[in-house]
N, C-alpha and C. Protein backbone atom coordinates (compact mmCIF):
# COMPACT_ATOMS: atom_id res chain seq x y z
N UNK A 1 0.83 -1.20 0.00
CA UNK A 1 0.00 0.00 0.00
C UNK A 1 0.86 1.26 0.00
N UNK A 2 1.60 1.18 0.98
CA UNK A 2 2.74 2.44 0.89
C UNK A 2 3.85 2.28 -0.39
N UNK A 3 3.76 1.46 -1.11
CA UNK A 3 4.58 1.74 -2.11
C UNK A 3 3.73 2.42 -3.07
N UNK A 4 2.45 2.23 -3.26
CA UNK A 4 1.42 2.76 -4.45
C UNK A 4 1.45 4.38 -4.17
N UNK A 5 1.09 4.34 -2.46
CA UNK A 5 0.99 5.86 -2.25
C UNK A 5 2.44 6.81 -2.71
N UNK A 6 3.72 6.22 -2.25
CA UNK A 6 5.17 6.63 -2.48
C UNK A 6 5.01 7.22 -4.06
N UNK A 7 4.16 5.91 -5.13
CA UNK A 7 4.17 6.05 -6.28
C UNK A 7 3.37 7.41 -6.89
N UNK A 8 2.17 7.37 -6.23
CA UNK A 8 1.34 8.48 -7.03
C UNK A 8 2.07 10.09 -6.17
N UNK A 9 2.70 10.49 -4.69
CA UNK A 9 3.32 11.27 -4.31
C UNK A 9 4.12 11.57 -5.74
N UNK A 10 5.00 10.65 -5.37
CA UNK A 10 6.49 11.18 -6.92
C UNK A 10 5.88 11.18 -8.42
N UNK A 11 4.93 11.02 -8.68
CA UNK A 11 4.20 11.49 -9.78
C UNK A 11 3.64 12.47 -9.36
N UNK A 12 2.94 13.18 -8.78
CA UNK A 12 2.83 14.26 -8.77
C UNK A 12 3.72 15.43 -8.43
N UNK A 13 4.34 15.27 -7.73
CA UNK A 13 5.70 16.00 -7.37
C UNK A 13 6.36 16.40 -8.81
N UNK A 14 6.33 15.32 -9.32
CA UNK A 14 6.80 15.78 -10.83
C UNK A 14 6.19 16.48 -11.84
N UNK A 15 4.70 16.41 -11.30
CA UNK A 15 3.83 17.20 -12.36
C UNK A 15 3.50 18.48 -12.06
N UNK A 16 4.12 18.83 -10.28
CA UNK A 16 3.96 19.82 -9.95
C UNK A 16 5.13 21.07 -10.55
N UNK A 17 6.24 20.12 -10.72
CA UNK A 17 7.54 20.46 -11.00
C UNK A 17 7.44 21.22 -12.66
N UNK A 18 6.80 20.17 -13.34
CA UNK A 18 6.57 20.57 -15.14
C UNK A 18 5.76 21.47 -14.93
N UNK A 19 4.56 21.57 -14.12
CA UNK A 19 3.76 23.05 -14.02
C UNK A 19 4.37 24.25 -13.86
N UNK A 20 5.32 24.22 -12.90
CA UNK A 20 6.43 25.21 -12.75
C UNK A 20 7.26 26.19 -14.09
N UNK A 21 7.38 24.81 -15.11
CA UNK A 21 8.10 24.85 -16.22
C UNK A 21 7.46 25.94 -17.07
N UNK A 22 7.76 27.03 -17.86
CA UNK A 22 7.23 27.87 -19.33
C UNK A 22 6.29 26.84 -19.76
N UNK A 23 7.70 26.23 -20.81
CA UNK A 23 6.79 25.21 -21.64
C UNK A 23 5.77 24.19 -21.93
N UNK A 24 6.21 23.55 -19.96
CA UNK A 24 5.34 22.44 -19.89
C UNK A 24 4.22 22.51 -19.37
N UNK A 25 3.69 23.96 -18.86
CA UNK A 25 2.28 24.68 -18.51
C UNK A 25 1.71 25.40 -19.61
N UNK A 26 2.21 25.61 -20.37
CA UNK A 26 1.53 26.05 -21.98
C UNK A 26 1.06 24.76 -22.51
N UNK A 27 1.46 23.30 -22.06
CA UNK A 27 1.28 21.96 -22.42
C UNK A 27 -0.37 21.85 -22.21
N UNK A 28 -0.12 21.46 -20.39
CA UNK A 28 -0.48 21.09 -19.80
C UNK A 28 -1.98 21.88 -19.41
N UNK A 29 -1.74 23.26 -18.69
CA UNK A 29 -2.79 24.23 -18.37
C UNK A 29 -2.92 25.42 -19.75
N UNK A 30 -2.37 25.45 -20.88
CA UNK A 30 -2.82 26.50 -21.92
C UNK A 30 -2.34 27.89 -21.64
N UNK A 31 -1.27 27.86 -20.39
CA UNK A 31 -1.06 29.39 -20.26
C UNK A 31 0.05 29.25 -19.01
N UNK A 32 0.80 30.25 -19.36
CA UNK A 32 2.00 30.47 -17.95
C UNK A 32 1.42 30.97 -16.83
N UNK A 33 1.99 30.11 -15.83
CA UNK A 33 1.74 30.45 -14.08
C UNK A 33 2.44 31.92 -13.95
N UNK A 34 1.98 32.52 -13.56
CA UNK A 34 2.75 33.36 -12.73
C UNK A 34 3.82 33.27 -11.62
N UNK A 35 4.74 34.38 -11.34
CA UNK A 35 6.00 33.93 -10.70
C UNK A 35 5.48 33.73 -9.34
N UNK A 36 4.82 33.66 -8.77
CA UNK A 36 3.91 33.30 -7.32
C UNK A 36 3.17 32.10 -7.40
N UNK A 37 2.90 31.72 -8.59
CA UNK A 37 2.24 30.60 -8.73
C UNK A 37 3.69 29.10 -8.76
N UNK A 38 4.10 29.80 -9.78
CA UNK A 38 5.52 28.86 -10.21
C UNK A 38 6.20 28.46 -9.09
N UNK A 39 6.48 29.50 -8.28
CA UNK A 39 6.97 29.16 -7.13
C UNK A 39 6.49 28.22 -6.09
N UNK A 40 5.17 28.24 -5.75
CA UNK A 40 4.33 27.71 -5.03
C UNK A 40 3.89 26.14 -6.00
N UNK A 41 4.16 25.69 -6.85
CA UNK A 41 4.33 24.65 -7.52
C UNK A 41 5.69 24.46 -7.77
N UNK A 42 6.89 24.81 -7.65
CA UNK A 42 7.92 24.25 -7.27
C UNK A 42 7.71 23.86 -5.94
N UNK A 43 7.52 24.35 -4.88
CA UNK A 43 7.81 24.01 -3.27
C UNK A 43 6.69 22.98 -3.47
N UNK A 44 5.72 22.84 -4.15
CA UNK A 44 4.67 21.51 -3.36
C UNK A 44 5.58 20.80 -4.20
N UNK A 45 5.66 20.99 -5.15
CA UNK A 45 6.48 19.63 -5.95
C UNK A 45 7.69 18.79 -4.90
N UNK A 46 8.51 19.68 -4.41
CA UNK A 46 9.23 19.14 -3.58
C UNK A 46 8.85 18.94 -2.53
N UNK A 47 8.11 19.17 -2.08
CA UNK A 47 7.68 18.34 -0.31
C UNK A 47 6.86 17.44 -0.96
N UNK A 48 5.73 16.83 -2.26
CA UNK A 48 5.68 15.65 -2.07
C UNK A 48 6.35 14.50 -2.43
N UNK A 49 7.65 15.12 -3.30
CA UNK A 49 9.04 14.31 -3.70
C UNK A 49 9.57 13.71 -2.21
N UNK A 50 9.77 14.74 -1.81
CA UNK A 50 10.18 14.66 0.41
C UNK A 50 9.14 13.49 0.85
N UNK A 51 7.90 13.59 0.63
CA UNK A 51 7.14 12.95 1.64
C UNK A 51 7.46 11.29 1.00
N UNK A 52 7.07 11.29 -0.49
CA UNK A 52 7.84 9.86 -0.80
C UNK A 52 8.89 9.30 -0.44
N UNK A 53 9.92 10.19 -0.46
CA UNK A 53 11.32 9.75 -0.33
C UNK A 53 11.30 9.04 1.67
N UNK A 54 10.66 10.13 2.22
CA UNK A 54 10.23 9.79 3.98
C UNK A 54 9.01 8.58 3.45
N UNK A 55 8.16 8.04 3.29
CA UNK A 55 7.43 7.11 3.10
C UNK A 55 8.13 5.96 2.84
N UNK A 56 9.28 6.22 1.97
CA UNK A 56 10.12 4.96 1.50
C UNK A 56 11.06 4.25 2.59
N UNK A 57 11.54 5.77 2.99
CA UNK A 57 12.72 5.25 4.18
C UNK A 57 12.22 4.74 5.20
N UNK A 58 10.55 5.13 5.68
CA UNK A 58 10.06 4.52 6.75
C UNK A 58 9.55 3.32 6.72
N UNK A 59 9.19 2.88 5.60
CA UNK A 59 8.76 1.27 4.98
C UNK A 59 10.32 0.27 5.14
N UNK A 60 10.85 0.96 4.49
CA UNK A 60 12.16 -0.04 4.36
C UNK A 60 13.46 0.42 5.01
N UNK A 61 13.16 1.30 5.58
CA UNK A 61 14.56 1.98 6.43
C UNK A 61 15.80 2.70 5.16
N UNK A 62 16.89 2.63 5.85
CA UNK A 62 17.86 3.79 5.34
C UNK A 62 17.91 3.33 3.80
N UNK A 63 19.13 3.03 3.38
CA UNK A 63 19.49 2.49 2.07
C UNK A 63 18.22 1.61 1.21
N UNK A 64 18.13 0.80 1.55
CA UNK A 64 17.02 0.08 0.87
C UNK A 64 15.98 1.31 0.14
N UNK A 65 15.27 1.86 1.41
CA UNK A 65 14.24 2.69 1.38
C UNK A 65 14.04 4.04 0.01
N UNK A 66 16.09 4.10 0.43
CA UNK A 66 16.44 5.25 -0.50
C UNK A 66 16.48 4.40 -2.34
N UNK A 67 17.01 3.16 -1.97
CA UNK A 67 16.96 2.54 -3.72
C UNK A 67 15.23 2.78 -3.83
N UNK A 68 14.75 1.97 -3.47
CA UNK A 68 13.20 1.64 -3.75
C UNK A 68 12.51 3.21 -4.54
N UNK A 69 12.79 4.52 -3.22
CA UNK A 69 12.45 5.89 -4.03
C UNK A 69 13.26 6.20 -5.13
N UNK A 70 13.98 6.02 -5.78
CA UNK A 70 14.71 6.07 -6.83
C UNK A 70 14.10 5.18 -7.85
N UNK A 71 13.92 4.11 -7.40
CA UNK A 71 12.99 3.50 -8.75
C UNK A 71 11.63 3.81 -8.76
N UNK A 72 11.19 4.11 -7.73
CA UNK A 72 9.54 5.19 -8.02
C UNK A 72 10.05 6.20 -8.76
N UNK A 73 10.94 6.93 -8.25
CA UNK A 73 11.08 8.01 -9.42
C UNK A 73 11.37 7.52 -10.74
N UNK A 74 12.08 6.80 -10.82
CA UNK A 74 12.08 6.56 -12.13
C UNK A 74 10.73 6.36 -12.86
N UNK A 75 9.98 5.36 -12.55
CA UNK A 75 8.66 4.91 -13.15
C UNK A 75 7.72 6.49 -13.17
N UNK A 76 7.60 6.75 -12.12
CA UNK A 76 6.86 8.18 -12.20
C UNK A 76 7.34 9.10 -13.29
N UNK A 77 8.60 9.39 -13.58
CA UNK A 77 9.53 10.44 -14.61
C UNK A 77 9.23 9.55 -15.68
N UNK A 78 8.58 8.41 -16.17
CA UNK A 78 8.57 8.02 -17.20
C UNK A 78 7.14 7.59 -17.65
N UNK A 79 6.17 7.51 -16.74
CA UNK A 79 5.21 7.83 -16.85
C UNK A 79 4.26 9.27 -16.87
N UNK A 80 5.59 10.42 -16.83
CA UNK A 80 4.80 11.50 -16.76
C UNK A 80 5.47 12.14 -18.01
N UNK A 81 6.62 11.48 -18.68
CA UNK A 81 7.15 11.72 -19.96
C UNK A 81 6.61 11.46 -21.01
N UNK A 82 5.78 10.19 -20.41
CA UNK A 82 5.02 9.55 -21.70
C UNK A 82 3.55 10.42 -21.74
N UNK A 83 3.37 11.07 -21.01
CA UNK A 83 2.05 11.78 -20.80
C UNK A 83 1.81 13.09 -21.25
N UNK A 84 3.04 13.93 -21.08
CA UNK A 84 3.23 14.59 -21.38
C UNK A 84 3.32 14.91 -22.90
N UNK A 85 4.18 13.87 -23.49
CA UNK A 85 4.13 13.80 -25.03
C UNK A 85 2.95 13.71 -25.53
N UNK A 86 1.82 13.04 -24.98
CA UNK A 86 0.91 12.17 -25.76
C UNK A 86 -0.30 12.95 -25.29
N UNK A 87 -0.72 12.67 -23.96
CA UNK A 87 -1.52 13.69 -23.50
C UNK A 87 -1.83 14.76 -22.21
N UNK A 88 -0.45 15.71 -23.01
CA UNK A 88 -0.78 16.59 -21.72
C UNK A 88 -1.89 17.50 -20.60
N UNK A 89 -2.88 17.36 -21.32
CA UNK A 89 -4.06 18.10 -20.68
C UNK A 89 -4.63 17.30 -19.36
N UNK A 90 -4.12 16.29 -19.30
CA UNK A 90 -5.05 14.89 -18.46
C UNK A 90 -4.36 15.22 -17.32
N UNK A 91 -2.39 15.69 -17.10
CA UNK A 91 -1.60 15.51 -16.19
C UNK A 91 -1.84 16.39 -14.73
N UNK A 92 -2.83 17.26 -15.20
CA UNK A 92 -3.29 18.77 -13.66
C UNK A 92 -4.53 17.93 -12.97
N UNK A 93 -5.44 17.02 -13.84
CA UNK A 93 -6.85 16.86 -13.09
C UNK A 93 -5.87 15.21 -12.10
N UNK A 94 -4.90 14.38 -12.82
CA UNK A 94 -5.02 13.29 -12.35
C UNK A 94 -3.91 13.39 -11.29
N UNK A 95 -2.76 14.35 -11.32
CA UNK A 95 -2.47 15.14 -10.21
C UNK A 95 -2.77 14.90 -8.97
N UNK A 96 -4.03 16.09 -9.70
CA UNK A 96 -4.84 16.31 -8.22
C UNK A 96 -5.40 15.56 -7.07
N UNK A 97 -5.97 14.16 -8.19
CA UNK A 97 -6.79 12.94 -7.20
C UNK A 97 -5.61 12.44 -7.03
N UNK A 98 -4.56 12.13 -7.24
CA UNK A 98 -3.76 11.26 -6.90
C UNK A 98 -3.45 11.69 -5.26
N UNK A 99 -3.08 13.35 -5.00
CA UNK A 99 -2.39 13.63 -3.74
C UNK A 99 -3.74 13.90 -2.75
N UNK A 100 -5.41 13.51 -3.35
CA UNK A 100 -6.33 13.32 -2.62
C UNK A 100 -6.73 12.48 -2.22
């Protein structure tokens, strides 16, 4: 169970991160965040990157914990690559339920 949750955290963290991005919010939302906005989607992006990375280490302790979040990230960065290419409009609503 805590690996699924670890999973959809670092997917969103990452989608919070591309929202941040020029390009990848002209993708995604049709228009640039503002520098208050951008900002405030960088910092959630990283505390729910944080909360996975703490979810992982607390499931499996130090090292282990830390490989395991590394291969969530991976799968997440490649499932949000492939989404992005193909269909970015979907990546803000499924986001959202994921960290709900």
């Amino acid at each position: 169970m805590s690996t699924w949750l670890a999973l959809a955290l670092s997917y969103a963290g990452f989608a919070f991160l591309a929202m941040a991005m020029r390009r990848h919010a002209l993708d995604m939302l049709g228009h640039v965040l503002t520098q208050g906005k951008q900002r405030t989607a960088q910092v959630l992006g990283v505390v729910l990157l944080t909360a996975a990375l703490v979810l992982c280490v607390h499931r499996w302790d130090g090292s282990v914990g830390a490989a395991v979040w590394l291969g969530l990230l991976t799968l997440s960065a490649l499932g949000l690559g492939l989404q992005l290419t193909y269909k970015p409009r979907l990546i803000k609503p499924l986001a959202l339920v994921l960290i709900l």
